[in-house]
PDB file of N, CA and C in Angstrom:
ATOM      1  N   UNK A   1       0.837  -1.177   0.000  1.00  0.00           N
ATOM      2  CA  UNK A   1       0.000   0.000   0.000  1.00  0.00           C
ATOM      3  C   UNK A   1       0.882   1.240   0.000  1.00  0.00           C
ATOM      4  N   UNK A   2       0.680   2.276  -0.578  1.00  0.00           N
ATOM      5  CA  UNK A   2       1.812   3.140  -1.059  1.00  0.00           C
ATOM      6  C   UNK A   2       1.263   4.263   0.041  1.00  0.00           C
ATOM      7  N   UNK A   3       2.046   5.046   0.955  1.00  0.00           N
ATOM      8  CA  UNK A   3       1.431   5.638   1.786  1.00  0.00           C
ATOM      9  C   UNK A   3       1.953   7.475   1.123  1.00  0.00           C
ATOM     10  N   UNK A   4       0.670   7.785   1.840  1.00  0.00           N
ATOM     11  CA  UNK A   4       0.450   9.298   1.468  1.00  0.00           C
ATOM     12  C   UNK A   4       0.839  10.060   2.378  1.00  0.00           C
ATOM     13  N   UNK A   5       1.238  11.475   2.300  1.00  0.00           N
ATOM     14  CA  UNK A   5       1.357  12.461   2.900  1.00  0.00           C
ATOM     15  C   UNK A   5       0.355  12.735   4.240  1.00  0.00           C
ATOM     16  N   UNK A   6      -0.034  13.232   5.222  1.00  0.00           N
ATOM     17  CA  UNK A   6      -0.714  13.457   5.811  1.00  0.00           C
ATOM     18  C   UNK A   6      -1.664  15.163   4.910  1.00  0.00           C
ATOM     19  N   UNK A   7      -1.111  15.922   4.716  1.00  0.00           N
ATOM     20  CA  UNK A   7      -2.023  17.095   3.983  1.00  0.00           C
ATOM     21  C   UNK A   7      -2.623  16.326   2.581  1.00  0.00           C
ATOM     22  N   UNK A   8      -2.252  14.989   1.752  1.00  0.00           N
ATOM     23  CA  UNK A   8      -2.546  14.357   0.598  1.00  0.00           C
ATOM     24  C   UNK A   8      -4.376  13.599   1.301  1.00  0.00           C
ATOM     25  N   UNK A   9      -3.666  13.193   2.603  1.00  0.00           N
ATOM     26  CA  UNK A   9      -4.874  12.282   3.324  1.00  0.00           C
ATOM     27  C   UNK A   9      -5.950  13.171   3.613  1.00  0.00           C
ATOM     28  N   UNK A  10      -5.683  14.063   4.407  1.00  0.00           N
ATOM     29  CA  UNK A  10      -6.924  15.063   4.368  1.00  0.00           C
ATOM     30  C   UNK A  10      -7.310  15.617   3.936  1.00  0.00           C
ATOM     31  N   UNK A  11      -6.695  15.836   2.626  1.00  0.00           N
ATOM     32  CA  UNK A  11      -7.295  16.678   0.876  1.00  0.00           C
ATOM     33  C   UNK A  11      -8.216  15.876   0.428  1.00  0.00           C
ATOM     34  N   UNK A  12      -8.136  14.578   0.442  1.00  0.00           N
ATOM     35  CA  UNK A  12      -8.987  13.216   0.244  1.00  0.00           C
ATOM     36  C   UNK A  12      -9.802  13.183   0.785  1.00  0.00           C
ATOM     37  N   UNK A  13      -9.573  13.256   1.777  1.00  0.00           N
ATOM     38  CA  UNK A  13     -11.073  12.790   3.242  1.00  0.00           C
ATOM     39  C   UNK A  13     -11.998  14.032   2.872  1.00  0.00           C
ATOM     40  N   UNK A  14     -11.249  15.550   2.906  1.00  0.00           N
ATOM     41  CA  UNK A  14     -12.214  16.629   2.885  1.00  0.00           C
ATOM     42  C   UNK A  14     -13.134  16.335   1.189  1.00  0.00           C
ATOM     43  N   UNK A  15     -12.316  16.108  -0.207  1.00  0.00           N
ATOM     44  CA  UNK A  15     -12.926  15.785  -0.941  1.00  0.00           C
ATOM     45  C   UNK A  15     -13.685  14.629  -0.343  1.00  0.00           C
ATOM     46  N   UNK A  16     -13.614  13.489  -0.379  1.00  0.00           N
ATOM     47  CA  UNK A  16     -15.057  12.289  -0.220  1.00  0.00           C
ATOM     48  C   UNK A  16     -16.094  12.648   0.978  1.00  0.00           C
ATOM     49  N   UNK A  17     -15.641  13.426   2.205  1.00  0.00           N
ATOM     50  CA  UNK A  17     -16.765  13.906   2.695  1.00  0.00           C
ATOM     51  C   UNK A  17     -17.486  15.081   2.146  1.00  0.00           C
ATOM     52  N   UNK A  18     -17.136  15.551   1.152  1.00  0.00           N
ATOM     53  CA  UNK A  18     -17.867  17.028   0.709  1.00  0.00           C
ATOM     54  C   UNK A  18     -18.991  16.212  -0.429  1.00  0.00           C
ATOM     55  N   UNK A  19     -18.205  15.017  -1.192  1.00  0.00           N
ATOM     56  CA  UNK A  19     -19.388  14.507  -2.298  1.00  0.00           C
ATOM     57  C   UNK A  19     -20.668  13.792  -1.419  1.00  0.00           C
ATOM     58  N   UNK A  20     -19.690  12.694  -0.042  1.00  0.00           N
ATOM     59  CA  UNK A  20     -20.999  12.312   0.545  1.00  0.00           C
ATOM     60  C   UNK A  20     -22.218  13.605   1.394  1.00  0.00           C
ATOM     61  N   UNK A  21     -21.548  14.299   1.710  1.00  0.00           N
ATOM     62  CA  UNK A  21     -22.345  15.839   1.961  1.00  0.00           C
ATOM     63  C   UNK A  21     -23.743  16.037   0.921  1.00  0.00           C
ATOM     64  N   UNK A  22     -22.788  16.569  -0.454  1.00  0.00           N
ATOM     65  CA  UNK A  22     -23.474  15.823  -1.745  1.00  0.00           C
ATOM     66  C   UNK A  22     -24.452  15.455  -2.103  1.00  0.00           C
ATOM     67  N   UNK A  23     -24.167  14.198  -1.706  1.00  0.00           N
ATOM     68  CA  UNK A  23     -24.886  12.848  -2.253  1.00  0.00           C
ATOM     69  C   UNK A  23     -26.023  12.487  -0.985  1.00  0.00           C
ATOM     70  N   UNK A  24     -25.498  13.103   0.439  1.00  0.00           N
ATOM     71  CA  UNK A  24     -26.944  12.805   0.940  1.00  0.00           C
ATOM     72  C   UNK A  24     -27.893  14.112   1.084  1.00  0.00           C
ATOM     73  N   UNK A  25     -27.631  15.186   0.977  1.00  0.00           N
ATOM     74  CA  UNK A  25     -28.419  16.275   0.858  1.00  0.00           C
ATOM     75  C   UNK A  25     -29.294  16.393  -0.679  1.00  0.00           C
ATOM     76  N   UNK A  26     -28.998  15.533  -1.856  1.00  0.00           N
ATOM     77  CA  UNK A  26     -29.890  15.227  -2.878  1.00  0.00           C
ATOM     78  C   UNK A  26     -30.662  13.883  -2.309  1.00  0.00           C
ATOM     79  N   UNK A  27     -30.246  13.123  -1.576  1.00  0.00           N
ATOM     80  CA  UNK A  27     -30.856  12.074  -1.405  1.00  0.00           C
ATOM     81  C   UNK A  27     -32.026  12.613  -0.893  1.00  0.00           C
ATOM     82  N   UNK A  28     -32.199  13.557   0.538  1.00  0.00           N
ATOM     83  CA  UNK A  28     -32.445  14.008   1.311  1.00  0.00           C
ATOM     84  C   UNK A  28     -34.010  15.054   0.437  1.00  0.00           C
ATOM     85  N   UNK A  29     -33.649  15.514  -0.393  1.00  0.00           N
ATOM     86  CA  UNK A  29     -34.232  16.445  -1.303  1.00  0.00           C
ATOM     87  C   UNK A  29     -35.059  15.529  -2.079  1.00  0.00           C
ATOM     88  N   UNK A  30     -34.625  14.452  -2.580  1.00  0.00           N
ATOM     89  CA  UNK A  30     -35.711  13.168  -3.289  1.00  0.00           C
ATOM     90  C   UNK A  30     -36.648  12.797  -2.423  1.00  0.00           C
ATOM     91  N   UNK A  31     -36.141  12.655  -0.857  1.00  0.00           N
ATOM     92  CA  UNK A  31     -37.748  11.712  -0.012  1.00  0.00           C
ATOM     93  C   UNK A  31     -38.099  12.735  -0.092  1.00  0.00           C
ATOM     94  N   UNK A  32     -37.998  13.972   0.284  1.00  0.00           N
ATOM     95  CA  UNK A  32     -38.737  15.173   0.201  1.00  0.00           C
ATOM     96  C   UNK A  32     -39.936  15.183  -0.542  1.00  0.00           C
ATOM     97  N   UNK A  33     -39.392  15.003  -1.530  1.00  0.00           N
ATOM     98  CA  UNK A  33     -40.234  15.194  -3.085  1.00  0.00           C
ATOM     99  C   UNK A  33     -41.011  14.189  -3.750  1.00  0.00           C
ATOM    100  N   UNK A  34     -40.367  13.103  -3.105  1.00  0.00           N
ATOM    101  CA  UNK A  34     -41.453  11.933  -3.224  1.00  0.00           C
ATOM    102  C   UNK A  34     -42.530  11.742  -2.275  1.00  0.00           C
ATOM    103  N   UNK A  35     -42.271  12.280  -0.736  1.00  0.00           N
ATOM    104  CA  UNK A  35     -42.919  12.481   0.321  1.00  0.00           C
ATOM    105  C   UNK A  35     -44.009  13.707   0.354  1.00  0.00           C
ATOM    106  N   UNK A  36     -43.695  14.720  -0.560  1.00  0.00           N
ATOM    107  CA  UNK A  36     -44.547  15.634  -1.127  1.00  0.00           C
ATOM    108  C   UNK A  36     -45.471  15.390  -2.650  1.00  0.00           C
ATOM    109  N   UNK A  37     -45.036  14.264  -3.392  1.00  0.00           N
ATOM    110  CA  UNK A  37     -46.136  13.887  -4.516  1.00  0.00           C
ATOM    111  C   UNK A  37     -47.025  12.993  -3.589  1.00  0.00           C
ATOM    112  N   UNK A  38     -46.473  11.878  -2.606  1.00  0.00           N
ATOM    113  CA  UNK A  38     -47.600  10.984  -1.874  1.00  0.00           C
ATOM    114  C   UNK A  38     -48.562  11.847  -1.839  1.00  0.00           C
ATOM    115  N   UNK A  39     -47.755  13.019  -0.339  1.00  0.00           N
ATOM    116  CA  UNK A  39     -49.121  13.202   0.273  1.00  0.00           C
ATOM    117  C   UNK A  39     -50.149  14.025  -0.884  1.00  0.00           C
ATOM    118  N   UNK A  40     -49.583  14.412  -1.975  1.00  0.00           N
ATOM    119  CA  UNK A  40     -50.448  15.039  -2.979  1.00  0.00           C
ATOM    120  C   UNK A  40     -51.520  14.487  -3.512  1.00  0.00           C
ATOM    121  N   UNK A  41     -50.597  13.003  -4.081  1.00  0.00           N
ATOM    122  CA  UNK A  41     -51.288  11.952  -4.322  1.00  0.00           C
ATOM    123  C   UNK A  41     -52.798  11.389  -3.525  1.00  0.00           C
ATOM    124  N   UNK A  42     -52.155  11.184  -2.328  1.00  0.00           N
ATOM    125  CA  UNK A  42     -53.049  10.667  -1.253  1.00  0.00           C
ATOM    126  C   UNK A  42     -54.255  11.259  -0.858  1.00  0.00           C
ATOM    127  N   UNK A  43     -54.404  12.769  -1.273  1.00  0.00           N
ATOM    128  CA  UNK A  43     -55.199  13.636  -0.797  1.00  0.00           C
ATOM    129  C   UNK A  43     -56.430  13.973  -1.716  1.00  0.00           C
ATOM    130  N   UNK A  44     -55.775  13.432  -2.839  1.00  0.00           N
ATOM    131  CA  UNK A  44     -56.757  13.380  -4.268  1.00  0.00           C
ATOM    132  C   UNK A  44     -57.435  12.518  -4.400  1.00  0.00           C
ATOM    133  N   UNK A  45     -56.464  11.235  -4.267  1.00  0.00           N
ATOM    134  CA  UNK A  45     -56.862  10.320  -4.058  1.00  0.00           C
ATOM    135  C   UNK A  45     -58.198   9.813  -2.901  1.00  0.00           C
ATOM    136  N   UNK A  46     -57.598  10.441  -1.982  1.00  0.00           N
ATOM    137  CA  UNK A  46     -58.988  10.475  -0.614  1.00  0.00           C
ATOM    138  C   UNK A  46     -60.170  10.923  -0.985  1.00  0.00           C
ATOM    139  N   UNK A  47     -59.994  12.307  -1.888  1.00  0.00           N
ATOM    140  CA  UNK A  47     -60.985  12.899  -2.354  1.00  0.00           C
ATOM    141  C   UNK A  47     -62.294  11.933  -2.904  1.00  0.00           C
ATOM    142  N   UNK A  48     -61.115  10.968  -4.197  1.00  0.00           N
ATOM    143  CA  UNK A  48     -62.055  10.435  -5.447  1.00  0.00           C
ATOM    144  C   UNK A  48     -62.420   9.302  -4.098  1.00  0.00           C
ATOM    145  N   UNK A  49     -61.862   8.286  -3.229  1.00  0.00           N
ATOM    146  CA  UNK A  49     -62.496   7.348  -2.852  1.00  0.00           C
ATOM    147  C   UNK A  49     -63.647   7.851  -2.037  1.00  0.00           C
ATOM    148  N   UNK A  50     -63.503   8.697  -1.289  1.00  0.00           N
ATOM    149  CA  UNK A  50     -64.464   8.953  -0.323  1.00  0.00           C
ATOM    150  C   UNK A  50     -65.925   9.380  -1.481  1.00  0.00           C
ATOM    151  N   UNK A  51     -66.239   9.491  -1.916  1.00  0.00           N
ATOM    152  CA  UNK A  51     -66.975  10.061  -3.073  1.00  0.00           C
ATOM    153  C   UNK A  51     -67.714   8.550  -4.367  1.00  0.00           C
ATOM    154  N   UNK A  52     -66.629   7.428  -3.939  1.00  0.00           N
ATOM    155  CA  UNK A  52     -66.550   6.440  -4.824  1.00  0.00           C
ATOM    156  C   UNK A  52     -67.526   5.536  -3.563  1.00  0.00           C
ATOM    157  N   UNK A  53     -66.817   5.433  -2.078  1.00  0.00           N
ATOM    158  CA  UNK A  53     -67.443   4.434  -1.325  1.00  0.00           C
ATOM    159  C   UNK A  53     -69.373   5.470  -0.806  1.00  0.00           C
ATOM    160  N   UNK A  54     -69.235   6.682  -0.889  1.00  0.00           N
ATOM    161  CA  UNK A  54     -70.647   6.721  -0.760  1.00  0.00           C
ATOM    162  C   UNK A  54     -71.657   6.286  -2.241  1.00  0.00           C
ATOM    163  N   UNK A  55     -71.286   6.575  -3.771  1.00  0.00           N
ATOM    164  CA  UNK A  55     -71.850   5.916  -4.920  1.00  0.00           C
ATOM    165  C   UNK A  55     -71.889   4.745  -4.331  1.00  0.00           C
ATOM    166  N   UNK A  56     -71.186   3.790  -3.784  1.00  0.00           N
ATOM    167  CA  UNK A  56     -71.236   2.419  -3.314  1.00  0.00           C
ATOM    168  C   UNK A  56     -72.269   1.502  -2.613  1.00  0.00           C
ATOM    169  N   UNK A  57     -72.549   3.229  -1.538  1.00  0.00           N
ATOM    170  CA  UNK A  57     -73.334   2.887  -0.227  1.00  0.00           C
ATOM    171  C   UNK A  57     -74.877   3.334  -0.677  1.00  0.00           C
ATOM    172  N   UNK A  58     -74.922   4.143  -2.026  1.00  0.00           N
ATOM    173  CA  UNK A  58     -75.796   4.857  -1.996  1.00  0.00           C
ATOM    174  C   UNK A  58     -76.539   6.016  -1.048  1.00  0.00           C
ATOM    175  N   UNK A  59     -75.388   6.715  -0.668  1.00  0.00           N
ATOM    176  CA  UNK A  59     -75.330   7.291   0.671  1.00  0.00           C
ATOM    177  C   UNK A  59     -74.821   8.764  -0.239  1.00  0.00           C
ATOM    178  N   UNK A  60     -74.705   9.384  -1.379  1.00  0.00           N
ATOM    179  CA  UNK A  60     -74.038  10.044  -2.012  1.00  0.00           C
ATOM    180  C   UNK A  60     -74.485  11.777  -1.826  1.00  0.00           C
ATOM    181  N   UNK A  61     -73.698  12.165  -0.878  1.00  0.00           N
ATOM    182  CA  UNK A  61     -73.801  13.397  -0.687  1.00  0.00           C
ATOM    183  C   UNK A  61     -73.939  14.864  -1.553  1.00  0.00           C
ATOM    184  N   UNK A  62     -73.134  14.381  -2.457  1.00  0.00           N
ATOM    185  CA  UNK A  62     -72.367  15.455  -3.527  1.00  0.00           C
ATOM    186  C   UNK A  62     -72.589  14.742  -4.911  1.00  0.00           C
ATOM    187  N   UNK A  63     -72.592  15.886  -5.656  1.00  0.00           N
ATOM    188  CA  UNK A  63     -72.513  15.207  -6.839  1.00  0.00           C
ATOM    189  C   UNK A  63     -71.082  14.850  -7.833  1.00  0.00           C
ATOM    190  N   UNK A  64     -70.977  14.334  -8.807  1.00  0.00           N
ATOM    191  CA  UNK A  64     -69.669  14.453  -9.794  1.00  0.00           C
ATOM    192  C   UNK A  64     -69.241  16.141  -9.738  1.00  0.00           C
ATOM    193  N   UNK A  65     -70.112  16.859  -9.987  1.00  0.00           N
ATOM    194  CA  UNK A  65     -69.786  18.269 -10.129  1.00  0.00           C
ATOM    195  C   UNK A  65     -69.158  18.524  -9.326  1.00  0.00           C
ATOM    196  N   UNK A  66     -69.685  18.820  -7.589  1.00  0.00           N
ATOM    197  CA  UNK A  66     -68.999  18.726  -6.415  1.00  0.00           C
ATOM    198  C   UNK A  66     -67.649  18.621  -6.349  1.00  0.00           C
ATOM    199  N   UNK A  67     -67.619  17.187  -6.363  1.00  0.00           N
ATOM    200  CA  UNK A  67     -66.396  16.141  -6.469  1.00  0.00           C
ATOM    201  C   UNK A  67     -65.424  17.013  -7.462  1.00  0.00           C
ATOM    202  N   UNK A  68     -65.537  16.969  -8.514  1.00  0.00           N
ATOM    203  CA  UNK A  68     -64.563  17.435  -9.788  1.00  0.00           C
ATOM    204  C   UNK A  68     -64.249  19.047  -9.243  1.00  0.00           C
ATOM    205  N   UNK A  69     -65.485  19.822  -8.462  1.00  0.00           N
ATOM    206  CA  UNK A  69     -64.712  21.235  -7.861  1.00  0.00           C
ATOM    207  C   UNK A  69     -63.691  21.134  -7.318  1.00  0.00           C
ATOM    208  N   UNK A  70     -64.065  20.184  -6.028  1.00  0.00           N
ATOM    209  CA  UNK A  70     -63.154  20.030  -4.673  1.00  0.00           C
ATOM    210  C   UNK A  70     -61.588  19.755  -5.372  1.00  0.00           C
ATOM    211  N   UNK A  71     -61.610  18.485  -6.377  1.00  0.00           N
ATOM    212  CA  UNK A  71     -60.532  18.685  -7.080  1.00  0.00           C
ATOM    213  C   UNK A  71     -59.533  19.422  -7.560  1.00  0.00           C
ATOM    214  N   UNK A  72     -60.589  20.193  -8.357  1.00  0.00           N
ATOM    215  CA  UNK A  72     -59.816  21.319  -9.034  1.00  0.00           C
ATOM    216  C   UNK A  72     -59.272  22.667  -8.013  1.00  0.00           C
ATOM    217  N   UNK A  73     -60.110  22.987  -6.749  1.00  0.00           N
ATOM    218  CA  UNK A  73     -59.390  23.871  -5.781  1.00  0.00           C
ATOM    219  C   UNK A  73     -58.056  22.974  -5.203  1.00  0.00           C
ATOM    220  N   UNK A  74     -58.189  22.113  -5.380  1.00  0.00           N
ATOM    221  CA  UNK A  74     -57.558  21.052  -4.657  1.00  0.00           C
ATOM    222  C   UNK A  74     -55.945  21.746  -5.455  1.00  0.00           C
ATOM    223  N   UNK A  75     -56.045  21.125  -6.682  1.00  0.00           N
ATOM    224  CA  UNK A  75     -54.827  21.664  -7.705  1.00  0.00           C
ATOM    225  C   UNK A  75     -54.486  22.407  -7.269  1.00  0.00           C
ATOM    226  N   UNK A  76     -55.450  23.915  -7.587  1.00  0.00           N
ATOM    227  CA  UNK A  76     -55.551  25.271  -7.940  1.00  0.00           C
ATOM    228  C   UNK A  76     -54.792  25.847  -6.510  1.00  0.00           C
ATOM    229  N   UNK A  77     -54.841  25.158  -5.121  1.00  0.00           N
ATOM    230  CA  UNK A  77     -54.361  25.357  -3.907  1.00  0.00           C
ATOM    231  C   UNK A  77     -52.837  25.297  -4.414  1.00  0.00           C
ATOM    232  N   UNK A  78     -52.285  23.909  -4.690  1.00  0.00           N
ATOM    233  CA  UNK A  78     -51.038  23.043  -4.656  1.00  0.00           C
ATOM    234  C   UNK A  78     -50.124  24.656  -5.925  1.00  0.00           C
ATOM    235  N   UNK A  79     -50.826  24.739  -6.876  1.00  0.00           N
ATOM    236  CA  UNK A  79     -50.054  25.068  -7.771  1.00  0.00           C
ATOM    237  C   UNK A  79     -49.806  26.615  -7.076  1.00  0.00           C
ATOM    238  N   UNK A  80     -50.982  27.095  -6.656  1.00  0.00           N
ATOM    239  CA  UNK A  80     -50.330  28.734  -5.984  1.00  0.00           C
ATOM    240  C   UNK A  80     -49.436  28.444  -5.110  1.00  0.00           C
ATOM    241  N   UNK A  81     -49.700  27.180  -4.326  1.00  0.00           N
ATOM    242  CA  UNK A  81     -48.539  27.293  -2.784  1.00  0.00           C
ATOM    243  C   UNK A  81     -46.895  27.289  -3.740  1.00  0.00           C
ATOM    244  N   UNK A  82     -46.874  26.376  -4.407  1.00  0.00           N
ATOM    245  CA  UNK A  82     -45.722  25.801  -5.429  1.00  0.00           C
ATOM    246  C   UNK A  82     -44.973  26.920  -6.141  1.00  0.00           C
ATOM    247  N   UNK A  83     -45.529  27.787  -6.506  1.00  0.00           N
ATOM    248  CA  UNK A  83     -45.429  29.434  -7.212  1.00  0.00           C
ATOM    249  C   UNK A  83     -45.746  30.236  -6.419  1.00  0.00           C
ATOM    250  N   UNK A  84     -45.285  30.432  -4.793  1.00  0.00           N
ATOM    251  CA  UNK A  84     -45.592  31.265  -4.111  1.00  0.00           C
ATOM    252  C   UNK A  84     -46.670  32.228  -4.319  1.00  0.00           C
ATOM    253  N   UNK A  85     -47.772  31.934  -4.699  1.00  0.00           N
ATOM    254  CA  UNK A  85     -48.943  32.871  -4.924  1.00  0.00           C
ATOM    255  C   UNK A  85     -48.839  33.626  -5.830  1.00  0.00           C
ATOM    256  N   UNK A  86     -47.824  33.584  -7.189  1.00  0.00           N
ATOM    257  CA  UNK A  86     -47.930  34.154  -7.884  1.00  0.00           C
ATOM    258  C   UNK A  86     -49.089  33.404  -9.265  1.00  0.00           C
ATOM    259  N   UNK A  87     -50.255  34.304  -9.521  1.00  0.00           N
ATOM    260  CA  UNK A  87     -51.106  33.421 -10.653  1.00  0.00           C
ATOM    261  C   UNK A  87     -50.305  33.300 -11.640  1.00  0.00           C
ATOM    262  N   UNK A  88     -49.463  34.267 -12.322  1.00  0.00           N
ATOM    263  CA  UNK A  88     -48.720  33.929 -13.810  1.00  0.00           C
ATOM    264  C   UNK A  88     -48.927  32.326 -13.881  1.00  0.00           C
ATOM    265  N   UNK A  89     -47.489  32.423 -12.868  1.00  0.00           N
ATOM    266  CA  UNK A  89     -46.497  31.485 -12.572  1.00  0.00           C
ATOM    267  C   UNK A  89     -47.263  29.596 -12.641  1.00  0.00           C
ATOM    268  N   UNK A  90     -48.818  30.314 -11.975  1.00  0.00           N
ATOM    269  CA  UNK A  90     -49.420  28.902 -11.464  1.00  0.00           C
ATOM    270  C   UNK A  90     -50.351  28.637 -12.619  1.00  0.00           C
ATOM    271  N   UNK A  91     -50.999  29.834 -13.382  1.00  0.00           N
ATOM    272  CA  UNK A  91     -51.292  29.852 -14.507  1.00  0.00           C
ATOM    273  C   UNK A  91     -50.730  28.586 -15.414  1.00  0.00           C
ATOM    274  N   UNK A  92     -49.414  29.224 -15.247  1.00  0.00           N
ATOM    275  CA  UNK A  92     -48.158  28.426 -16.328  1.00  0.00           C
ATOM    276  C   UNK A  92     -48.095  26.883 -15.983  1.00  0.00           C
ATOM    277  N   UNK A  93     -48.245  26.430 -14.628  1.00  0.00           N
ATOM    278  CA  UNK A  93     -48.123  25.278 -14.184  1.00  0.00           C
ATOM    279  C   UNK A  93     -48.988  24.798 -14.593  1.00  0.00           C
ATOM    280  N   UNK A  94     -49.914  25.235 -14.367  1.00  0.00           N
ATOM    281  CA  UNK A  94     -51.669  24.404 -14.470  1.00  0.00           C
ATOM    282  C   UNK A  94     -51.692  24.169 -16.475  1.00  0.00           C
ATOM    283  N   UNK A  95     -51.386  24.968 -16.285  1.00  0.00           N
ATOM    284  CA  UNK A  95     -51.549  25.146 -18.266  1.00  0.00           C
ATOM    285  C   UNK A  95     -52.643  25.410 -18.636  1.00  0.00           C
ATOM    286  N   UNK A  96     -53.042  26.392 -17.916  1.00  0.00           N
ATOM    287  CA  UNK A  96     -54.325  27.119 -18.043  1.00  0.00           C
ATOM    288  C   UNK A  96     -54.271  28.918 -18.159  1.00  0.00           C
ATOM    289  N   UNK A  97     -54.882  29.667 -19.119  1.00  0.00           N
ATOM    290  CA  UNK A  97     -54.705  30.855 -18.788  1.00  0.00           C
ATOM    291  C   UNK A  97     -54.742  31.824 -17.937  1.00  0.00           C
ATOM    292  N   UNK A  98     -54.378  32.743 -17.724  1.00  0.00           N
ATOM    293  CA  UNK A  98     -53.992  33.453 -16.083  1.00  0.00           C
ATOM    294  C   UNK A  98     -55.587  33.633 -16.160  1.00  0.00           C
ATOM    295  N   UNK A  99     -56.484  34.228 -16.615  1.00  0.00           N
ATOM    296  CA  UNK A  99     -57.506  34.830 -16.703  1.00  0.00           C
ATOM    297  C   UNK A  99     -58.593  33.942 -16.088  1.00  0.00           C
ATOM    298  N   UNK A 100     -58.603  32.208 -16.384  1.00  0.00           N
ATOM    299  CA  UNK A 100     -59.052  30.958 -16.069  1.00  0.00           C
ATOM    300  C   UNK A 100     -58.613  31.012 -14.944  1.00  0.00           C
ATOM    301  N   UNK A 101     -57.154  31.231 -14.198  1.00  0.00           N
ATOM    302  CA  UNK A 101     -57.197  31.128 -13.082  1.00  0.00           C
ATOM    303  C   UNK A 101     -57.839  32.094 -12.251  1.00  0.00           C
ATOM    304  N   UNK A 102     -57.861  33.094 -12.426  1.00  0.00           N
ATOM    305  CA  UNK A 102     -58.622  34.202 -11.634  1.00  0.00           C
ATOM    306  C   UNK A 102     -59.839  33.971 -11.440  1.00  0.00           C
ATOM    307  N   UNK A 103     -60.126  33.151 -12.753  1.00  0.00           N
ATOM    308  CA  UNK A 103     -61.807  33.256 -12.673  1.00  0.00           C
ATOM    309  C   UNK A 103     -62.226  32.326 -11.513  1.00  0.00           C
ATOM    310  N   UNK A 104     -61.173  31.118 -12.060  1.00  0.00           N
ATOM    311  CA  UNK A 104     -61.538  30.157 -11.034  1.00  0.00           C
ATOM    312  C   UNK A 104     -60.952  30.313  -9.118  1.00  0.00           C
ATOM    313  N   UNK A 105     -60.112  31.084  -8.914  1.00  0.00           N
ATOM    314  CA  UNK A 105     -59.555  31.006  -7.415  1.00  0.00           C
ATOM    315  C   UNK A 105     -61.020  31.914  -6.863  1.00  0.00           C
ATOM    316  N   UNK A 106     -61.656  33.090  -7.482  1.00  0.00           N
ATOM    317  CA  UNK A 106     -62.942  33.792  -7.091  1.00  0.00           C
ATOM    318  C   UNK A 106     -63.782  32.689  -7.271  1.00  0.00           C
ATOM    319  N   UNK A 107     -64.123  31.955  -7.986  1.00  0.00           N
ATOM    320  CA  UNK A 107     -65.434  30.964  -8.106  1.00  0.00           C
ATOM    321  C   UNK A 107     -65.248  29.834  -6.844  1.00  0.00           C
ATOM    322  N   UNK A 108     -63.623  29.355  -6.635  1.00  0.00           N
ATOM    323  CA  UNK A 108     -63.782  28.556  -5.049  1.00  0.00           C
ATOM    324  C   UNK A 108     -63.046  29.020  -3.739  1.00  0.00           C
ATOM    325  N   UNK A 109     -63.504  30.533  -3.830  1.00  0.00           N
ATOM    326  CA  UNK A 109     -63.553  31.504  -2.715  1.00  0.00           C
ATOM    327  C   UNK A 109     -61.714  31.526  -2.170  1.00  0.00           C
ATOM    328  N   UNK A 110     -60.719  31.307  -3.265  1.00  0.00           N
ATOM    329  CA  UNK A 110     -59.684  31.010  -2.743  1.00  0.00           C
ATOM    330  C   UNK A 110     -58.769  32.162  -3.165  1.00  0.00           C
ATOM    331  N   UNK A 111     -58.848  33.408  -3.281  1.00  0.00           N
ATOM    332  CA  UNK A 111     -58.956  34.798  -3.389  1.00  0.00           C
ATOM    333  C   UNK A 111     -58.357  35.123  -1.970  1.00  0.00           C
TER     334      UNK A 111
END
């Protein structure tokens, strides 16, 4: 084993701890982001089942219309928080025109 300098050894160590630094602060940033589509997921998802097991029960509170609002504030929430409240921006996300969004954040009182 060919031995190194002591300033060679800790030029090394400081490089491989700076990539694992790195490498777990992206790691770190992925559960994040996968932990933020779940609960996105999950919440939509809650939406459509809860809505699916009363059609089931015949117990049905709301209608499709309802349902498909709650949704769409649902988005229309995610994409302003995501674009710090800017409409352009959430406009742009949604892929809907700024004007559609306005119309719609006044139509589910989210103004």
């Amino acid at each position: 084993m060919k031995r190194r300098s002591l300033p060679a050894l800790v030029s090394q160590l400081n490089r491989a701890t700076d990539t694992a630094v790195q490498n777990n602060s992206r790691l770190l940033e992925l559960v994040e982001e996968l932990s933020s589509e779940l609960r996105f997921r999950c919440s939509v998802a809650g939406i459509l089942e809860q809505y699916r097991q009363e059609l089931l029960a015949g117990k049905t509170r709301q209608s499709i219309k309802d349902v498909l609002d709650r949704v769409e504030a649902f988005f229309i929430v995610q994409a302003m928080t995501e674009m710090d409240d800017n409409i352009a921006h959430a406009a742009d996300l949604l892929q809907i025109p700024e004007a559609t969004l306005r119309y719609k954040l006044g139509k589910h009182g989210l103004r």
